[in-house]
N, C-alpha and C. Protein backbone atom coordinates (compact mmCIF):
# COMPACT_ATOMS: atom_id res chain seq x y z
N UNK A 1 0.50 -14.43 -14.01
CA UNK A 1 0.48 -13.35 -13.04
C UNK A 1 -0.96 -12.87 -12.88
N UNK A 2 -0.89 -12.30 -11.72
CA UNK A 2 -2.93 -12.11 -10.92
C UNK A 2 -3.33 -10.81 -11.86
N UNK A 3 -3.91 -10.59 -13.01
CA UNK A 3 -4.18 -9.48 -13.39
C UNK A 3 -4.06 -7.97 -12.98
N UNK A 4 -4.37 -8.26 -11.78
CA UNK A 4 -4.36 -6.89 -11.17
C UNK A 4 -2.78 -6.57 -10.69
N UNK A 5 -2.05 -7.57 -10.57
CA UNK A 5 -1.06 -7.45 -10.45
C UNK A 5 -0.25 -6.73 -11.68
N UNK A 6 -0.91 -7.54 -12.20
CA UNK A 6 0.27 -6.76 -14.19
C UNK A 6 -0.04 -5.50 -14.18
N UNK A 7 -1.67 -5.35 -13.85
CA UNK A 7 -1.57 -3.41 -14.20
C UNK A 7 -0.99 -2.70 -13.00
N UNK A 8 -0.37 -3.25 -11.60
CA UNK A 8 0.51 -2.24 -10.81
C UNK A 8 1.75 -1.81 -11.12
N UNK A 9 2.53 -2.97 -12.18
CA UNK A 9 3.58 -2.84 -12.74
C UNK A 9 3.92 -1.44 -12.80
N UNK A 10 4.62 -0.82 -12.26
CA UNK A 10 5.41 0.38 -12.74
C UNK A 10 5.64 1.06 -11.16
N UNK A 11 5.76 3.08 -11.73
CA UNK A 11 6.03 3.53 -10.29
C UNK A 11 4.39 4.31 -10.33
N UNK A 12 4.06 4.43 -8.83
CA UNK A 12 3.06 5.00 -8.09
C UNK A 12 3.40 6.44 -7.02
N UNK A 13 2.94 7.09 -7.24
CA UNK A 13 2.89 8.62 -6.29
C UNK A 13 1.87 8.82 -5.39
N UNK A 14 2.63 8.40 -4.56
CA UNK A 14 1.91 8.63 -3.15
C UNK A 14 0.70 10.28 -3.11
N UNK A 15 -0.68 10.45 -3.15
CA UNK A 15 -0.80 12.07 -3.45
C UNK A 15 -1.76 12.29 -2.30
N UNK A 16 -2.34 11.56 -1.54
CA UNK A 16 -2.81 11.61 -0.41
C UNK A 16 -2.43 10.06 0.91
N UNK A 17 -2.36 10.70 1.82
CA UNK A 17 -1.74 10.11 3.20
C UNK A 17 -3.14 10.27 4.21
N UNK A 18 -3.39 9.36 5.18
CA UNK A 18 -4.49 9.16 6.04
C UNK A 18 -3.92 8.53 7.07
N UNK A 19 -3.51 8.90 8.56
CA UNK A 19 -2.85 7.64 9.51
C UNK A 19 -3.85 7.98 10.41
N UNK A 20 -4.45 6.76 10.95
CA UNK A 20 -4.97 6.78 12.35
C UNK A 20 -6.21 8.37 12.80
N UNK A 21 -6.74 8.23 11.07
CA UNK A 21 -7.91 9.49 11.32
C UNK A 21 -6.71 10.75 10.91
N UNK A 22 -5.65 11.04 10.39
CA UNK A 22 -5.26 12.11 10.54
C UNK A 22 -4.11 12.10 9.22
N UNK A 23 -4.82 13.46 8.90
CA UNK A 23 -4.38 13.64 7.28
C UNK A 23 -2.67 14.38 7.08
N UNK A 24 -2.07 13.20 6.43
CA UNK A 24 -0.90 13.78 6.53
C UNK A 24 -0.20 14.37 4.70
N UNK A 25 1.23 15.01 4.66
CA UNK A 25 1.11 15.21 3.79
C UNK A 25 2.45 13.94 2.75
N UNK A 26 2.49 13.98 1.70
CA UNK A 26 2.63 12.53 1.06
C UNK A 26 3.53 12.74 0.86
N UNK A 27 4.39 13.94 0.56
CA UNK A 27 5.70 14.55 1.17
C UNK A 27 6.40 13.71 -0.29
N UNK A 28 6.05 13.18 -1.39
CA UNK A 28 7.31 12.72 -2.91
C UNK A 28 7.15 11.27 -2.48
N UNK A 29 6.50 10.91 -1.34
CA UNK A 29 6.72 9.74 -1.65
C UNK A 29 6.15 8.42 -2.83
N UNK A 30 6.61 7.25 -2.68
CA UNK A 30 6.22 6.52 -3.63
C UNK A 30 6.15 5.17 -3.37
N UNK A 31 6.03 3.81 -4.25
CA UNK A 31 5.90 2.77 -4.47
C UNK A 31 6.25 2.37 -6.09
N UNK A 32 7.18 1.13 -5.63
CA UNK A 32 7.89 0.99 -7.32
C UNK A 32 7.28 -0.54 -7.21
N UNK A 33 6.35 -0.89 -8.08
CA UNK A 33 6.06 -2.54 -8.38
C UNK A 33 6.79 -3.38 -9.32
N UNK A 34 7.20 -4.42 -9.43
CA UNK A 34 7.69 -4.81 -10.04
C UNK A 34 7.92 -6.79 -10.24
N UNK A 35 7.22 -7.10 -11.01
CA UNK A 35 6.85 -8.72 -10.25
C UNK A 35 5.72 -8.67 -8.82
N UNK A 36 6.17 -9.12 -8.51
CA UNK A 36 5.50 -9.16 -6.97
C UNK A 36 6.32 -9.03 -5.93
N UNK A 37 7.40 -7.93 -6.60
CA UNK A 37 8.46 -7.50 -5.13
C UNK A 37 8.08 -5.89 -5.68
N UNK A 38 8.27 -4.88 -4.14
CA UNK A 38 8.02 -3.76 -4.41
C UNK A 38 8.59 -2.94 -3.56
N UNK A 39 9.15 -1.46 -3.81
CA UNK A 39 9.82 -0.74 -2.99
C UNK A 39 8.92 0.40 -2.60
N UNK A 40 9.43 0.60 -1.43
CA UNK A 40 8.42 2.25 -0.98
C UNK A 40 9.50 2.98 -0.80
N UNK A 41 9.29 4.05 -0.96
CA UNK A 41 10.14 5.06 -0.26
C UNK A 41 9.36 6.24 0.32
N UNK A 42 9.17 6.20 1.77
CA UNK A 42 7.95 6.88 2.60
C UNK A 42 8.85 7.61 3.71
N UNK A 43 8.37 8.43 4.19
CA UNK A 43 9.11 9.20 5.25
C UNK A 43 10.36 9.00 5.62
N UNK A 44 11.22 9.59 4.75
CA UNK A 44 12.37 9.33 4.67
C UNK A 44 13.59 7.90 4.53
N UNK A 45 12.24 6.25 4.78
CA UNK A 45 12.67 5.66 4.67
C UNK A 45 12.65 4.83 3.76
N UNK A 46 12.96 3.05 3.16
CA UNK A 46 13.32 2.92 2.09
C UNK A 46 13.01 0.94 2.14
N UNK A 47 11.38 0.85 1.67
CA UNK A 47 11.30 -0.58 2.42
C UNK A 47 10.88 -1.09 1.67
N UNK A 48 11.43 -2.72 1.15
CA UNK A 48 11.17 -3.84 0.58
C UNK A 48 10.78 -5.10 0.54
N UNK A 49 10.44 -5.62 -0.44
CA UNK A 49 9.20 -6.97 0.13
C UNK A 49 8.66 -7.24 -1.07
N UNK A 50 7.82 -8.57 -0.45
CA UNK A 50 6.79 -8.86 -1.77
C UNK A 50 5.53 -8.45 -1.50
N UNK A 51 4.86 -8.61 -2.59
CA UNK A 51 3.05 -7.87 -2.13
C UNK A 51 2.04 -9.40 -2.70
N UNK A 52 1.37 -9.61 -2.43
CA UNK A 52 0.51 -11.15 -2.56
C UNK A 52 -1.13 -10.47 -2.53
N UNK A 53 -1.60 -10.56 -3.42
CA UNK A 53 -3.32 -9.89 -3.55
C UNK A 53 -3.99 -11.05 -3.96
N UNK A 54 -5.23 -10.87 -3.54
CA UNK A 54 -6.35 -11.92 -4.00
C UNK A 54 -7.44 -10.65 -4.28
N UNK A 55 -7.96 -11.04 -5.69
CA UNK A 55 -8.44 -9.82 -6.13
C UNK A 55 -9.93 -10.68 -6.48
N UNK A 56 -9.99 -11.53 -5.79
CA UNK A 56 -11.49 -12.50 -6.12
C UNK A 56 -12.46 -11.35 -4.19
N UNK A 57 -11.27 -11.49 -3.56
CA UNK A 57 -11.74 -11.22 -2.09
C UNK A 57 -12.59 -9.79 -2.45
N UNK A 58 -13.61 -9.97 -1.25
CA UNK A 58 -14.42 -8.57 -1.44
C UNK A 58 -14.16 -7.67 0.05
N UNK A 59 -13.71 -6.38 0.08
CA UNK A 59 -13.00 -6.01 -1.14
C UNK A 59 -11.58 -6.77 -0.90
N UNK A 60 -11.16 -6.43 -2.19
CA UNK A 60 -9.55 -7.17 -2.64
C UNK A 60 -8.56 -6.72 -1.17
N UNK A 61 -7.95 -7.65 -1.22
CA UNK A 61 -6.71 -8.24 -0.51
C UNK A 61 -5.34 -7.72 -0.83
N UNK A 62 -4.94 -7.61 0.03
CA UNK A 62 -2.96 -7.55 -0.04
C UNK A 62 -2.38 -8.20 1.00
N UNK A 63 -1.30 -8.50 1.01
CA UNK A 63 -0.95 -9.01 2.42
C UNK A 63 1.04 -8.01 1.58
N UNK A 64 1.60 -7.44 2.54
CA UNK A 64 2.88 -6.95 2.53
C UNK A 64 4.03 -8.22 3.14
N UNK A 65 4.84 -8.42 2.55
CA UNK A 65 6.05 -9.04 3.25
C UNK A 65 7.03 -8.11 3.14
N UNK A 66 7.61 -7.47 4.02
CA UNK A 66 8.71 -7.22 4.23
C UNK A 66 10.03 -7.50 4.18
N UNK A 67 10.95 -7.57 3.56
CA UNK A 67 12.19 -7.97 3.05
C UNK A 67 13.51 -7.20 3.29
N UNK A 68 13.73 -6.02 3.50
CA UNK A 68 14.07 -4.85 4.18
C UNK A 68 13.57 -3.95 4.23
N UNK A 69 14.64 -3.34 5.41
CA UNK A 69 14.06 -1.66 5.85
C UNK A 69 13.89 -2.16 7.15
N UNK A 70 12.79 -0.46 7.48
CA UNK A 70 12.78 -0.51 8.89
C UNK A 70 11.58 -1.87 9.37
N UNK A 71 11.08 -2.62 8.28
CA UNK A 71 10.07 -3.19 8.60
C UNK A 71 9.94 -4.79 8.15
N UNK A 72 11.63 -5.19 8.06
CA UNK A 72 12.40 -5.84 7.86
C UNK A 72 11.38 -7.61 8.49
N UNK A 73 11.31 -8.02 8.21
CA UNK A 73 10.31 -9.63 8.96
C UNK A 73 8.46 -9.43 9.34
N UNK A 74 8.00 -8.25 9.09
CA UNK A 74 7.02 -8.31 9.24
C UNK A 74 6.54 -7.98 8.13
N UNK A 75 4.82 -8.14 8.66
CA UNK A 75 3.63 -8.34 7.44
C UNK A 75 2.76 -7.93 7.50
N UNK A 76 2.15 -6.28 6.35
CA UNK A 76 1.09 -5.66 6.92
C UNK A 76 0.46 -6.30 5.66
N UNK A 77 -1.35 -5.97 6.34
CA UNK A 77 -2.63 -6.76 5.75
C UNK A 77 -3.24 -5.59 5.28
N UNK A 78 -4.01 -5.20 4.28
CA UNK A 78 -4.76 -4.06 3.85
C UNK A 78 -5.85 -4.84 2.30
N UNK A 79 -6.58 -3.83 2.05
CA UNK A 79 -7.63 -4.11 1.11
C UNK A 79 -6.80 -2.97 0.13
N UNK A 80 -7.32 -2.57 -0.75
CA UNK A 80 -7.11 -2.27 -2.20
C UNK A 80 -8.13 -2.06 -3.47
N UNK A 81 -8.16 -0.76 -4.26
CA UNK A 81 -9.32 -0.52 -5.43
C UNK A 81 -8.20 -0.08 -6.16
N UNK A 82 -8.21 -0.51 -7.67
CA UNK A 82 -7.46 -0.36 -8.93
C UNK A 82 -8.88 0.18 -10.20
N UNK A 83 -8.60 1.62 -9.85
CA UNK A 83 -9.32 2.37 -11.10
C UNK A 83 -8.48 3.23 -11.76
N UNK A 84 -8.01 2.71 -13.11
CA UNK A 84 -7.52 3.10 -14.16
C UNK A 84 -6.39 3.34 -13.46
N UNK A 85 -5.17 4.74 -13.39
CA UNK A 85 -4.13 5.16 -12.78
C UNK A 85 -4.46 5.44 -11.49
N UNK A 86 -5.44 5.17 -10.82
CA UNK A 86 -5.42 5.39 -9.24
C UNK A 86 -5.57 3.85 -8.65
N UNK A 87 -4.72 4.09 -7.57
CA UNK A 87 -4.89 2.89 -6.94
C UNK A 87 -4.73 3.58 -5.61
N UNK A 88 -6.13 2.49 -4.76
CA UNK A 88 -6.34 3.49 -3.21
C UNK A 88 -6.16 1.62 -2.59
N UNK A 89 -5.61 2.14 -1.25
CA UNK A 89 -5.05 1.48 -0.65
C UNK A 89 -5.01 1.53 1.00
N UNK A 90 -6.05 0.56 1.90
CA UNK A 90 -6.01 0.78 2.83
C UNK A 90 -5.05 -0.20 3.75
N UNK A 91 -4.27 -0.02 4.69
CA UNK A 91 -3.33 -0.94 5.45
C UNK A 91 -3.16 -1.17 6.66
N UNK A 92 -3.03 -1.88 7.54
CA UNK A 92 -2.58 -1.95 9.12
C UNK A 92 -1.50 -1.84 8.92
N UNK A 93 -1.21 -1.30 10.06
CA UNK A 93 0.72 -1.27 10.13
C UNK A 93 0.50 -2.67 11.36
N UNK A 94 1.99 -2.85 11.04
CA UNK A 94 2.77 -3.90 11.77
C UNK A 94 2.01 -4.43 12.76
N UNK A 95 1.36 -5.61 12.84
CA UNK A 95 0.75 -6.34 14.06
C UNK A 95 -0.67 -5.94 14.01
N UNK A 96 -1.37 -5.14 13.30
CA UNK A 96 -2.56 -4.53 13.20
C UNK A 96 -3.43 -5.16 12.32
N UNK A 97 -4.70 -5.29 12.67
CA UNK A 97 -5.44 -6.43 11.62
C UNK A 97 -5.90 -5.88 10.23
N UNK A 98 -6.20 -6.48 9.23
CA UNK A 98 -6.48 -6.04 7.97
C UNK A 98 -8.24 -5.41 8.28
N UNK A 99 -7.94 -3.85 8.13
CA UNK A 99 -9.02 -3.13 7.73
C UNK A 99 -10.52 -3.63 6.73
N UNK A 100 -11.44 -3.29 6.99
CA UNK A 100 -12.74 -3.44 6.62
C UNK A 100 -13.06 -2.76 5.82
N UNK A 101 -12.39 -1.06 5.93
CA UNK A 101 -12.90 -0.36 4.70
C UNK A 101 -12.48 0.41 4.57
N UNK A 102 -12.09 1.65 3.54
CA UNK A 102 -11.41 2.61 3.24
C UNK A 102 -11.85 3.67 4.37
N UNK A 103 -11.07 3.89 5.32
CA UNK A 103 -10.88 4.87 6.16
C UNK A 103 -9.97 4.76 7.55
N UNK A 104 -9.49 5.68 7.89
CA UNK A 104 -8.61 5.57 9.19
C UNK A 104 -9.83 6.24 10.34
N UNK A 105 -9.25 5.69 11.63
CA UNK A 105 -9.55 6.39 12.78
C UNK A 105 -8.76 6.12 13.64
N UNK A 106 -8.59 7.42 14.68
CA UNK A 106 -7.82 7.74 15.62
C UNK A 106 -7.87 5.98 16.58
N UNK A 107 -6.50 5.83 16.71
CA UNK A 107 -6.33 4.40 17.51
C UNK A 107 -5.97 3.06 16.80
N UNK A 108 -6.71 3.20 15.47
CA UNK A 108 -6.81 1.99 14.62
C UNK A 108 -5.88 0.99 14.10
N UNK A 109 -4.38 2.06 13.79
CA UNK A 109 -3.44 1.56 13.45
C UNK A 109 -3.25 1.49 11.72
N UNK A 110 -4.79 1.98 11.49
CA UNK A 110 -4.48 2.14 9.94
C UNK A 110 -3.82 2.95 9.11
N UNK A 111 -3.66 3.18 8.01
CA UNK A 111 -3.15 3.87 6.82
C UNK A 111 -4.14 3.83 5.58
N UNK A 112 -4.91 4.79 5.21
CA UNK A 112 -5.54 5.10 3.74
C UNK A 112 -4.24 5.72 2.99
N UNK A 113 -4.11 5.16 1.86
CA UNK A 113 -3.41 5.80 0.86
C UNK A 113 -4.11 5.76 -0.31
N UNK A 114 -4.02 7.23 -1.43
CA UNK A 114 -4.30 6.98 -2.64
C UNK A 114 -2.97 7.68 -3.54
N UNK A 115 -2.72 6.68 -4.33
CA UNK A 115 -1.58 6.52 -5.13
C UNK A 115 -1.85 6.71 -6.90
N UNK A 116 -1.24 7.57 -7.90
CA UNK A 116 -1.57 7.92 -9.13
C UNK A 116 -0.26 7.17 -9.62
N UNK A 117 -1.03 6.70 -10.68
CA UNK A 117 0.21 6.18 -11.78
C UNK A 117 1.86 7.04 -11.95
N UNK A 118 2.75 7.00 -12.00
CA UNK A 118 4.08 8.03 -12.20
C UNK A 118 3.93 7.68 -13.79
N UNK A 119 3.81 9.10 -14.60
CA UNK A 119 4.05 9.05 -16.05
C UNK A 119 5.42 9.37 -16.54
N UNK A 120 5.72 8.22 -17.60
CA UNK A 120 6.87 8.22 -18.03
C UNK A 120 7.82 9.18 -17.92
């Protein structure tokens, strides 16, 4: 397994939200890792898939598969930083190209997230 992968193992708390330049609030949500399949549970909804990283790429890689939910056959692209219990996480939504660098702007289609370890 991809190293960086073993240390996502567990659950993650969503504690800051960023869409399209505009700061939202993270409202309990989360991300459960587990292997390389992973669940979100984000604005009320409830979506599954595998996650695939290349952590050689600068910066590091994700690619999302979707497996259910509302986002059921598609595949978002985002970059990724793993420091200690934070993991920040930038993403395109659906059809949107994989981001360049940690930040949203109005139009972009992106998502910044930063996510804290969930303690036992």
């Amino acid at each position: 397994m991809n190293p960086d992968l073993e240390r996502l193992q567990g659950t993650w708390n969503i504690v800051e939200f960023e869409l399209d330049g505009q700061k939202l609030p993270a409202g309990g949500s989360k991300i459960v890792v587990s292997g390389d399949n992973f669940t979100t549970i984000a604005m009320g909804a409830r979506y599954e898939g595998t996650v695939a990283l290349d952590s050689t790429a600068t910066p590091k890689t994700f690619d999302l598969h979707f497996k259910q939910g509302p986002e059921e056959g598609n595949v978002s692209l985002g970059i990724y930083e793993l420091d200690g219990d934070t993991w920040t996480i930038c993403l395109g939504l659906t059809g949107k190209s994989r981001p360049q660098k940690f930040a949203t702007e109005a139009g972009s289609g992106h998502a910044l997230e930063t996510l804290n370890r969930a303690r036992a």
